[in-house]
Protein backbone atom coordinates (compact mmCIF):
# COMPACT_ATOMS: atom_id res chain seq x y z
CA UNK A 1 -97.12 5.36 39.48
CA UNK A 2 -98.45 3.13 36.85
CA UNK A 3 -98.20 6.13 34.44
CA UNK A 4 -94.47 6.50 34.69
CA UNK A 5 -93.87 2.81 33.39
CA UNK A 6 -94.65 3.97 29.74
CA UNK A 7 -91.91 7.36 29.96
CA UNK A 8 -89.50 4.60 31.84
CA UNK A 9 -89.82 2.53 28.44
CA UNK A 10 -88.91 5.27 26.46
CA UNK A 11 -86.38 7.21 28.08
CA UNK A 12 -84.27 4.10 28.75
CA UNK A 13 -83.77 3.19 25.01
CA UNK A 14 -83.07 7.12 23.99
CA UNK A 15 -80.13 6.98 27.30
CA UNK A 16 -78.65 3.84 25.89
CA UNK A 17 -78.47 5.49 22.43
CA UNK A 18 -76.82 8.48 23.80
CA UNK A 19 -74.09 6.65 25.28
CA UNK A 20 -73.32 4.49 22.49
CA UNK A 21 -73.29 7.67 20.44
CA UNK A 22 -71.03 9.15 22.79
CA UNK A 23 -68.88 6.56 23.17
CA UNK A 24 -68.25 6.86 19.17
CA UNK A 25 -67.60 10.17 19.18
CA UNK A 26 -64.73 10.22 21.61
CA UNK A 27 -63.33 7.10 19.97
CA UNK A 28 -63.14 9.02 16.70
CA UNK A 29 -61.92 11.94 17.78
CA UNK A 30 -59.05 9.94 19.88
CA UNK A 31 -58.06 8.53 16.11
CA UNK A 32 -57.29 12.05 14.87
CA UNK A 33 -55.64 13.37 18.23
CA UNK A 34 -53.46 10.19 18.19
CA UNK A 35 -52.40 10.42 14.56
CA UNK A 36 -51.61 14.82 15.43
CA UNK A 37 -49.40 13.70 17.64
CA UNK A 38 -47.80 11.70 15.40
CA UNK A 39 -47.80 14.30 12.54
CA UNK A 40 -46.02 16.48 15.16
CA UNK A 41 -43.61 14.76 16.01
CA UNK A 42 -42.21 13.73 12.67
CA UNK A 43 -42.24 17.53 12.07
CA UNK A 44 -40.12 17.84 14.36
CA UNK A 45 -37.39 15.56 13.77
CA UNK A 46 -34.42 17.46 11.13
CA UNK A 47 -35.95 17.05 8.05
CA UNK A 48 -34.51 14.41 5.28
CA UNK A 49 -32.91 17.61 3.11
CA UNK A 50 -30.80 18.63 6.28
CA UNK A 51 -29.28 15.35 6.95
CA UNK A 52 -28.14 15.24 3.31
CA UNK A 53 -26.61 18.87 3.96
CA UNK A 54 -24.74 17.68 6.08
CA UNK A 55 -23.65 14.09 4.47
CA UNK A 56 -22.55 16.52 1.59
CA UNK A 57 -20.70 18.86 3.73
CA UNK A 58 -18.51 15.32 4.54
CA UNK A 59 -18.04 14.35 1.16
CA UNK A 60 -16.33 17.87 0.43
CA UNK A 61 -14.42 17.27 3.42
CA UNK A 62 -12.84 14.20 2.78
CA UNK A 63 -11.90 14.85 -0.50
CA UNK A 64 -9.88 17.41 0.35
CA UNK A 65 -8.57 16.25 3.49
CA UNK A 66 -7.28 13.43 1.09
CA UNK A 67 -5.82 15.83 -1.44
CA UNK A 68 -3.61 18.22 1.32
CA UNK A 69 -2.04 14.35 3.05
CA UNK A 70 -1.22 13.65 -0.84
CA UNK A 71 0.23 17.17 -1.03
CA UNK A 72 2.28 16.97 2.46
CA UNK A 73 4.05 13.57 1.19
CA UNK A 74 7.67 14.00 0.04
CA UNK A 75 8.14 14.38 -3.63
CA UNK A 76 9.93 11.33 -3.78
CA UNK A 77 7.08 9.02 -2.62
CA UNK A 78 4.48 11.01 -5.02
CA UNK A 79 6.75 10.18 -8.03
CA UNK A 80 6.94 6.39 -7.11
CA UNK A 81 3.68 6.65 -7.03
CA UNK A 82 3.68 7.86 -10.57
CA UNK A 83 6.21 5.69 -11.43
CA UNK A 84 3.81 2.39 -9.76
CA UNK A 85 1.09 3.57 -11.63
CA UNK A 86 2.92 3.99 -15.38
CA UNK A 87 4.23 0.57 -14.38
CA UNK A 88 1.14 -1.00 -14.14
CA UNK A 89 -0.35 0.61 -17.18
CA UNK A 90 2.71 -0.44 -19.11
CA UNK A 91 2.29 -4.27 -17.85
CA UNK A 92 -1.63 -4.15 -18.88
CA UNK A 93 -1.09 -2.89 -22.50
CA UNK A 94 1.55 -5.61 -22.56
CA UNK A 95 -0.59 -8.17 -21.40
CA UNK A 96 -3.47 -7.08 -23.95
CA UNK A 97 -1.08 -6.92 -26.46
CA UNK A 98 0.65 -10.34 -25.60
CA UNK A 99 -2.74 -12.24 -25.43
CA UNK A 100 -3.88 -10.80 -29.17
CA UNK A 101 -0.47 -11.89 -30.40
CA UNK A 102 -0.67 -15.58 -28.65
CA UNK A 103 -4.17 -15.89 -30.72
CA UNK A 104 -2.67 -14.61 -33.75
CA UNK A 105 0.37 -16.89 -33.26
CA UNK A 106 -1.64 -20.22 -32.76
CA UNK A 107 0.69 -20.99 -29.96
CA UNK A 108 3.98 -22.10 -31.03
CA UNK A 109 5.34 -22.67 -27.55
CA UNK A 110 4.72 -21.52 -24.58
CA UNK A 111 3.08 -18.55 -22.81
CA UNK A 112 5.72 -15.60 -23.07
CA UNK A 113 8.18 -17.69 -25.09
CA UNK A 114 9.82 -17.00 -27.96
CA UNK A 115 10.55 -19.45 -30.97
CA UNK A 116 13.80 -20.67 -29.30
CA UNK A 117 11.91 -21.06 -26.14
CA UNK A 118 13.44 -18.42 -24.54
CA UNK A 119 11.59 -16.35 -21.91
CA UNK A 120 10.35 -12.87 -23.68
CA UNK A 121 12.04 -9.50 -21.75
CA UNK A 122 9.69 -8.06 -18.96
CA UNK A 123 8.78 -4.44 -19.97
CA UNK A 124 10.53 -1.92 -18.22
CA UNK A 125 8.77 0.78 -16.51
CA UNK A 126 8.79 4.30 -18.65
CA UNK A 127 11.87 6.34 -17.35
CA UNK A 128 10.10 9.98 -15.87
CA UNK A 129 11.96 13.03 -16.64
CA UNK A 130 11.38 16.05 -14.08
CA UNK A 131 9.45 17.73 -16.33
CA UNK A 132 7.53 14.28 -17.37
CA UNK A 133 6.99 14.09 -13.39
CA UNK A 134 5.95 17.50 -13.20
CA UNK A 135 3.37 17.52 -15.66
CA UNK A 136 2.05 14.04 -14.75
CA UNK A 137 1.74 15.25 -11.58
CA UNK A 138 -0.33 18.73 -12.32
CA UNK A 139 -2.56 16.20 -14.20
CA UNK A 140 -3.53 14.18 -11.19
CA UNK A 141 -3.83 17.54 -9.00
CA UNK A 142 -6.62 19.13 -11.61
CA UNK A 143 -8.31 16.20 -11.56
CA UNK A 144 -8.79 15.70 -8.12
CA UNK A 145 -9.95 19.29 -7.99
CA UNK A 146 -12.26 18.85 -10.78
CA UNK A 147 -13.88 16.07 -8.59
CA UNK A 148 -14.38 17.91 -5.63
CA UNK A 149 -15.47 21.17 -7.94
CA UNK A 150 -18.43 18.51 -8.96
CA UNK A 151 -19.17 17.95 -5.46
CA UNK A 152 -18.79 21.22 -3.92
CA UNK A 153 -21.68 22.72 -7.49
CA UNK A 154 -24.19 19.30 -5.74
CA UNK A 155 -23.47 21.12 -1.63
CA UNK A 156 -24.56 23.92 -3.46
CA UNK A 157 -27.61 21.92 -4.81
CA UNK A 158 -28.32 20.31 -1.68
CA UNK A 159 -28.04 23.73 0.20
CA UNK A 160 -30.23 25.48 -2.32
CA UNK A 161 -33.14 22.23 -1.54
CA UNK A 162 -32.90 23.30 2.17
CA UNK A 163 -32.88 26.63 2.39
CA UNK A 164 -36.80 26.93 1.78
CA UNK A 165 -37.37 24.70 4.50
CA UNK A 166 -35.16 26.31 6.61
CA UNK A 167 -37.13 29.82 5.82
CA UNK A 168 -40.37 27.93 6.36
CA UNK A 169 -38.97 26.70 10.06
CA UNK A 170 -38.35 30.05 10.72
CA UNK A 171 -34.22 30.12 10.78
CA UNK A 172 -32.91 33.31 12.19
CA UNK A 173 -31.64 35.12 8.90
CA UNK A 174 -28.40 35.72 9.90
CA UNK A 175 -27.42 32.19 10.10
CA UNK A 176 -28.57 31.53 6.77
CA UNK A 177 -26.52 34.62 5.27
CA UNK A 178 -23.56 33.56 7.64
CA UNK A 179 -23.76 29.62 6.03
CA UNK A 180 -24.44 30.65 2.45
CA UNK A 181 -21.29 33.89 2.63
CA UNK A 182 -19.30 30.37 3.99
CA UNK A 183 -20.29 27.92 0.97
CA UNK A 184 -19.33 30.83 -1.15
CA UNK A 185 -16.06 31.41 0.37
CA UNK A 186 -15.40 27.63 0.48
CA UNK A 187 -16.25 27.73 -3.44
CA UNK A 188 -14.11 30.55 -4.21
CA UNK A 189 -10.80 28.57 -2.78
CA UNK A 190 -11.32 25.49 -4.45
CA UNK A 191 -10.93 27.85 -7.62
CA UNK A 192 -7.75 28.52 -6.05
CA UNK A 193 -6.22 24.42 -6.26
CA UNK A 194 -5.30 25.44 -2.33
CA UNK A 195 -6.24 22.19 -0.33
CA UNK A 196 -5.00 23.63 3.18
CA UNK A 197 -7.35 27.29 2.70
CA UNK A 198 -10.11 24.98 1.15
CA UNK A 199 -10.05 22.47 4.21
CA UNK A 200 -10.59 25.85 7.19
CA UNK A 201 -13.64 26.72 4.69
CA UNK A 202 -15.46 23.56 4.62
CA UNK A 203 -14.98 23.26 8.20
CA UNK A 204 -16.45 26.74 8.66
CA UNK A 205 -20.19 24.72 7.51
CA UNK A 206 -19.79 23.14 10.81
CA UNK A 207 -19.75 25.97 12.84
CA UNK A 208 -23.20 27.29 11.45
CA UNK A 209 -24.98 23.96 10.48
CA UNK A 210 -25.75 23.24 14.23
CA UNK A 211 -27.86 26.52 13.82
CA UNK A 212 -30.15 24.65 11.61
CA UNK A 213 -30.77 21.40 13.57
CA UNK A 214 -31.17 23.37 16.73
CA UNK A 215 -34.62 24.04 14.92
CA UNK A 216 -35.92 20.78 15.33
CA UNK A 217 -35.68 18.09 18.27
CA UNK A 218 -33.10 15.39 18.02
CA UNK A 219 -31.11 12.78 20.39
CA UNK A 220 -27.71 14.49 19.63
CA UNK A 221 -26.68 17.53 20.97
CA UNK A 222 -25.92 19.90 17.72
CA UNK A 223 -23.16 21.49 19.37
CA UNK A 224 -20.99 18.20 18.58
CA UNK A 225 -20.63 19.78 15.41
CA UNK A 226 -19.25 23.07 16.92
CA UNK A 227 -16.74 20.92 18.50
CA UNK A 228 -15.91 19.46 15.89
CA UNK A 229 -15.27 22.52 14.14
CA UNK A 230 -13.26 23.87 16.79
CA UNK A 231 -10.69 21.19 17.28
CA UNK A 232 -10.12 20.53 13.48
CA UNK A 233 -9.45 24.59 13.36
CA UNK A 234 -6.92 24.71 16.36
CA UNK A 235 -5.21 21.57 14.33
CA UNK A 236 -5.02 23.35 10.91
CA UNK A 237 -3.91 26.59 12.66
CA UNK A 238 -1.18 25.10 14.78
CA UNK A 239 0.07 23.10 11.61
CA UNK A 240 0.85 26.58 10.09
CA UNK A 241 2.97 27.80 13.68
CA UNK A 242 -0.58 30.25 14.33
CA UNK A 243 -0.53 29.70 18.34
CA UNK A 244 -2.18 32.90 18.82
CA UNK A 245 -5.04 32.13 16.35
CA UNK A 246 -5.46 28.85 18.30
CA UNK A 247 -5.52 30.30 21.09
CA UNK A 248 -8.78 32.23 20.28
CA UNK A 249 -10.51 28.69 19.28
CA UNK A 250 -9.58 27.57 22.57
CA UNK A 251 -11.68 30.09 24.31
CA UNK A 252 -14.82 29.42 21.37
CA UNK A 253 -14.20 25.57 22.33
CA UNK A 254 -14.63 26.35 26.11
CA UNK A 255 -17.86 28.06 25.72
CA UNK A 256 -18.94 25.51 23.79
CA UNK A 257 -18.59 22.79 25.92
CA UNK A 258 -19.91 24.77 28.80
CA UNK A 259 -23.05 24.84 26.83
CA UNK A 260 -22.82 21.33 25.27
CA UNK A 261 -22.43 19.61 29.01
CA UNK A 262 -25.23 19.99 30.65
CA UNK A 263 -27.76 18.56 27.22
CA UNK A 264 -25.51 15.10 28.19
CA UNK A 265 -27.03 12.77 30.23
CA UNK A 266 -26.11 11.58 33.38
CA UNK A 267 -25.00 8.05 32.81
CA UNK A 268 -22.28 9.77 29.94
CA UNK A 269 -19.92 11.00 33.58
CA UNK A 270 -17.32 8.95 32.60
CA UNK A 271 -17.22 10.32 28.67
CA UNK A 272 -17.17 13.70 29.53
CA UNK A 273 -14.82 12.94 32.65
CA UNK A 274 -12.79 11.61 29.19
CA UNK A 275 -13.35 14.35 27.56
CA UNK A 276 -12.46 17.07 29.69
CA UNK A 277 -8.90 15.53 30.33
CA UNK A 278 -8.17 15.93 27.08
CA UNK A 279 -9.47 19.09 26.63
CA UNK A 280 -6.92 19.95 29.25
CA UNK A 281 -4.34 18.10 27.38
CA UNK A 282 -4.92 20.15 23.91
CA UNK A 283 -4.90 22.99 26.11
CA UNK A 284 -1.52 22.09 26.92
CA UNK A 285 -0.35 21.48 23.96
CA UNK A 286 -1.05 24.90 22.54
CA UNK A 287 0.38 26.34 25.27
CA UNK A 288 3.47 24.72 24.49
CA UNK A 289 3.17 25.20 20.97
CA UNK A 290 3.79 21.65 19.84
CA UNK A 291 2.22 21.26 16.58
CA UNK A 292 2.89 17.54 16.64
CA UNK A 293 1.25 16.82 20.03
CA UNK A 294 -2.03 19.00 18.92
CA UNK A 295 -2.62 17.47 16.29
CA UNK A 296 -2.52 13.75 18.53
CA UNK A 297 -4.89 15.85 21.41
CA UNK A 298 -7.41 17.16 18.20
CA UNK A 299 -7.66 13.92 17.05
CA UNK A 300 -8.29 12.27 20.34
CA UNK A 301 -11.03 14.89 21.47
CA UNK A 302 -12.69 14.20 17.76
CA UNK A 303 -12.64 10.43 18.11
CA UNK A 304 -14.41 10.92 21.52
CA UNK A 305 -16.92 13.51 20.11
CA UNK A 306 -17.71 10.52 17.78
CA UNK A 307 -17.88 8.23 20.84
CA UNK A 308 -20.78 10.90 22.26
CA UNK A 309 -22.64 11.10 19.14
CA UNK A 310 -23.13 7.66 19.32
CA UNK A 311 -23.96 6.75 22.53
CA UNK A 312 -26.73 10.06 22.73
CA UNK A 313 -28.01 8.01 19.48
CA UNK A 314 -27.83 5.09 21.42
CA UNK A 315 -29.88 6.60 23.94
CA UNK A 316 -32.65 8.13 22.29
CA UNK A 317 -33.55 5.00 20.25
């Protein structure tokens, strides 16, 4: 018995060792497993180049969605607006002018006076002929679509800075060759100075950019964006009488939201509740081929689409 005291005194020190050597090995490989995880689930999230697709995509958008309301005002109110802004040109090279003449003067009188101390004549707006008008107005146009050509050559760069990734994520190839044949398309009409053709092709992105962030895990449903598309087509279409062509959308929509529901959560019932009566209401309004009322029903189903998108952002933060 006496000789197991001296193998007790060893053995005890090598167990204690052990453990503590143990105990640092799982601590140091929880370190690495915790900062996988994290690693992971960054790679998951749409990367940075996506989100600026899309921002891009918007800027496009708006520009020309600014251009065709321009275009659908009366020529009357475009050539006031003309008129306003030859005006106000007219007045500030007067003013400059008048200030380097009241220096030159050494003021002998009053601001805007004369030597009798008569008020000076206010200049008079520029008199617009038609053809004046006409050409003033062509200016403004080509500039405008100079602006957006600018912007639509940087979607292009964007697009170009995401496609590797999107390759690399393994996107289905067909939805890259269906978004690139659209940015081409959309590129090609701009050419054209048509605002109304150019407006159905940028919205076009939106039916195949969901594609991309479907890739990746994120607190918004992607398929907001095919809604999107879908009501904003049905209200260009019904502005040009095509019923029938809206129609079609309507059926694209449906499926859509069949597929979109069920990703909502459950305390959104009274949203979609929302949303669904007004899906019935553009509906309606198709039916009845009221371009008027569809576009009030589009817009209302695209400000609650909004109100989705937000509260599913809400939610995941």
């Amino acid at each position: 018995m006496n000789s197991l005291k001296p193998l007790y005194r060893i053995m005890i020190p090598i167990l204690i060792i052990l453990s503590l050597l143990n105990f640092t090995s799982c601590s140091t490989q929880k370190k690495p497993d915790l900062q996988k995880a994290q690693k992971e689930a960054e790679e998951k999230k749409p990367p940075d180049e996506l989100d600026k697709l899309k921002d891009s995509i918007k800027k496009v958008e708006k520009a020309l969605e600014a251009i065709y309301e321009e275009n659908k005002k009366p020529m009357f109110m475009q050539q006031e607006k003309i008129e306003k802004q030859a005006s106000e040109g007219g007045k500030k090279q007067e003013g400059d002018g008048g200030s380097q003449s009241g220096e030159q003067g050494g003021g002998d009188g009053g601001s805007g006076g004369n030597s009798d101390g008569q008020q000076k004549p206010q200049p008079q707006a520029p008199e617009l002929t038609p053809e004046k008008l006409k050409m003033k107005l062509e200016q403004e146009q080509y500039k405008k679509y100079e602006s957006v050509k600018k912007d639509v050559l940087e979607l292009h760069s964007v697009w170009n800075s995401y496609e590797a990734i999107a390759i690399t994520d393994f996107a289905m190839q067909t939805t890259i060759n269906d978004f690139e044949s659209a940015l081409n398309n959309l590129t090609r009409t701009v050419e054209t100075h048509d605002a109304y053709l150019s407006l159905l092709e940028v919205n076009q992105l939106y039916k195949y950019l969901p594609d991309f962030y479907m890739l990746y895990e994120s607190e918004v449903p992607p398929d907001l964006d095919r809604l999107r598309f879908a009501a904003k087509k049905i209200m260009l279409l019904c502005e040009k009488q095509n019923f029938t062509g809206a129609n079609d959308v309507l059926l694209y929509f449906d499926n859509i939201w069949m597929t979109a529901r069920p990703k909502l959560k459950k305390d959104n019932a009274e949203i979609v509740s929302k949303f669904e009566f007004a899906f019935a209401d553009l509906k309606n309004s198709v039916i009845a081929k009221n371009e008027m009322i569809v576009k009030a029903k589009s817009e209302v189903l695209l400000k609650i689409v909004d109100e989705i998108e937000k509260m599913a952002e809400k939610s995941g933060k």
